[in-house]
C-alpha atoms as a PDB file:
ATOM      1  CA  UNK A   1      53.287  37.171   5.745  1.00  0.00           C
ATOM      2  CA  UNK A   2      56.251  39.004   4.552  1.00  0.00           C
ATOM      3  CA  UNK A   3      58.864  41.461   6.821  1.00  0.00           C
ATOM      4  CA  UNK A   4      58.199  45.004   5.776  1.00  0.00           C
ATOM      5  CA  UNK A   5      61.517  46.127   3.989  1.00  0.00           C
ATOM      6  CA  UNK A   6      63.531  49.042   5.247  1.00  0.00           C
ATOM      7  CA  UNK A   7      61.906  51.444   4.018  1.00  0.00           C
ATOM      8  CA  UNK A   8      58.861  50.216   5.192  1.00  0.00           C
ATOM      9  CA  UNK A   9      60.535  49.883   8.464  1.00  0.00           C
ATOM     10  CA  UNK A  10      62.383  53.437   8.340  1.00  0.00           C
ATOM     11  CA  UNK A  11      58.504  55.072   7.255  1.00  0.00           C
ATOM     12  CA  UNK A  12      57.223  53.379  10.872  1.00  0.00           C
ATOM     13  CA  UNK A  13      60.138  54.557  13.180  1.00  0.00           C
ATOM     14  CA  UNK A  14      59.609  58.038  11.896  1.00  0.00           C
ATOM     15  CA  UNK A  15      55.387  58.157  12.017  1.00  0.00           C
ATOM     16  CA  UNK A  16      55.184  56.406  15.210  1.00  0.00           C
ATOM     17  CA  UNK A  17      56.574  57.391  19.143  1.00  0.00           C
ATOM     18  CA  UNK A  18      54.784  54.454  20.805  1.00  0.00           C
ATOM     19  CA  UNK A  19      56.502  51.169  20.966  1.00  0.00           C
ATOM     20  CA  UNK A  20      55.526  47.506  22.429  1.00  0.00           C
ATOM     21  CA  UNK A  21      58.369  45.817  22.832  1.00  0.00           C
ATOM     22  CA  UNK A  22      56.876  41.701  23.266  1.00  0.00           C
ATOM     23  CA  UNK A  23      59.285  40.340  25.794  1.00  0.00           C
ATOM     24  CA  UNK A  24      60.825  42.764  26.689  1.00  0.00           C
ATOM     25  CA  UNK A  25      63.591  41.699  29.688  1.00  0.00           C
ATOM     26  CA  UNK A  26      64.319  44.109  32.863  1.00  0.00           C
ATOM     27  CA  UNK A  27      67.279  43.220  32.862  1.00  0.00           C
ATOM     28  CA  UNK A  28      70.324  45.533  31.819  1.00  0.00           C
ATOM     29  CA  UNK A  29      72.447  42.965  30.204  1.00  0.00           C
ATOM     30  CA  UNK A  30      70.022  41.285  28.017  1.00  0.00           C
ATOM     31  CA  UNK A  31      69.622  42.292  24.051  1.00  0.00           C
ATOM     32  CA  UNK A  32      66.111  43.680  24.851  1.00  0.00           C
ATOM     33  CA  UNK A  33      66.573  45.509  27.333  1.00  0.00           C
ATOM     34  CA  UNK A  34      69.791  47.774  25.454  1.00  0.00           C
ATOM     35  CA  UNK A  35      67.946  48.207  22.084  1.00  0.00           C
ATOM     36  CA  UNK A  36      64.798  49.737  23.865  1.00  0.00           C
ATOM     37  CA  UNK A  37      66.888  52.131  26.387  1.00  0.00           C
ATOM     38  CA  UNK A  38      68.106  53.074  23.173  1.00  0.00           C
ATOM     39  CA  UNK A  39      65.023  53.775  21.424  1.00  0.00           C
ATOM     40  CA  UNK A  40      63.663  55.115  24.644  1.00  0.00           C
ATOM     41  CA  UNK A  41      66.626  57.560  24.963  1.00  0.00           C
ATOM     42  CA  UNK A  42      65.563  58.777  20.810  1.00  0.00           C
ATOM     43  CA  UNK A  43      62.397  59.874  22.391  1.00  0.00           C
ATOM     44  CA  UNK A  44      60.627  56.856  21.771  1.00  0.00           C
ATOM     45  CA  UNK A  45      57.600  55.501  24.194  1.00  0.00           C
ATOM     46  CA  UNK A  46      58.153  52.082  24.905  1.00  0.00           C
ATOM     47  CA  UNK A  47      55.543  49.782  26.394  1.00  0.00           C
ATOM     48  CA  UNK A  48      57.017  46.584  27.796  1.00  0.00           C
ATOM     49  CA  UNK A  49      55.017  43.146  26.897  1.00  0.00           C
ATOM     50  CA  UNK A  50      56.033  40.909  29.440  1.00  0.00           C
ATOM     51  CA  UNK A  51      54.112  38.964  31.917  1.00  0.00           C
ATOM     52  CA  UNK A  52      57.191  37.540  33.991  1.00  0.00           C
ATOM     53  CA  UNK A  53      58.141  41.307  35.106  1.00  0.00           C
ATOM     54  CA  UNK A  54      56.787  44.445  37.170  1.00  0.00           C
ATOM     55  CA  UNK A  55      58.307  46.989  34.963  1.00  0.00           C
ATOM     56  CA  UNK A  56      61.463  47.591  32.812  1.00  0.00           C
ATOM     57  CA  UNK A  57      63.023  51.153  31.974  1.00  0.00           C
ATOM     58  CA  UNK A  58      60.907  52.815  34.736  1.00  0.00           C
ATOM     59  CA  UNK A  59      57.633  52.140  32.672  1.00  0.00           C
ATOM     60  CA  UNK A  60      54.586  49.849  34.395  1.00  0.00           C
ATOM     61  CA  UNK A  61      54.621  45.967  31.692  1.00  0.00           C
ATOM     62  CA  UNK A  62      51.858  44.844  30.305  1.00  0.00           C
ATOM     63  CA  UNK A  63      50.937  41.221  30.680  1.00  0.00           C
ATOM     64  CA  UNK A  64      49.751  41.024  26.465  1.00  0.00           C
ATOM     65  CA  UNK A  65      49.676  43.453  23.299  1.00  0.00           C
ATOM     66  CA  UNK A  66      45.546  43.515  24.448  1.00  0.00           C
ATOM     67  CA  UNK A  67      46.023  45.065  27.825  1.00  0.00           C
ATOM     68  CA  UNK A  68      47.720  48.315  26.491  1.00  0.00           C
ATOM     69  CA  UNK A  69      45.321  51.456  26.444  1.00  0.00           C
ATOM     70  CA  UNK A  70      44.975  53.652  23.313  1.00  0.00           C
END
């Protein structure tokens, strides 16, 4: 499997608002955490995929990519 190339990349960030993020940490400090505050704060939906916590940026994680809805 190949990595889509940025345009690819830049195509997806502008068609889709909805983003798993697999691993996501809930904590402030880690890599993770910054990049998807940041996409949140663009007006992105981020879904966290992370078993370990409870939530992370005031949205409800998901255990796996098959227990998110829609």
């Amino acid at each position: 499997m190949e990595n889509p190339s940025k345009q690819e990349i830049k195509n997806i960030l502008e068609n889709s608002k909805r983003i798993a993020v697999v691993g996501l940490s809930d904590n402030p400090e880690r890599t993770s955490y910054m990049v998807s505050k940041a996409m949140q704060d663009a007006g992105y939906d981020i879904i966290p995929v992370n078993p370990t916590i409870d939530e992370a940026l005031g949205v409800k994680a998901v255990a796996s990519l098959k227990d998110i809805e829609g």
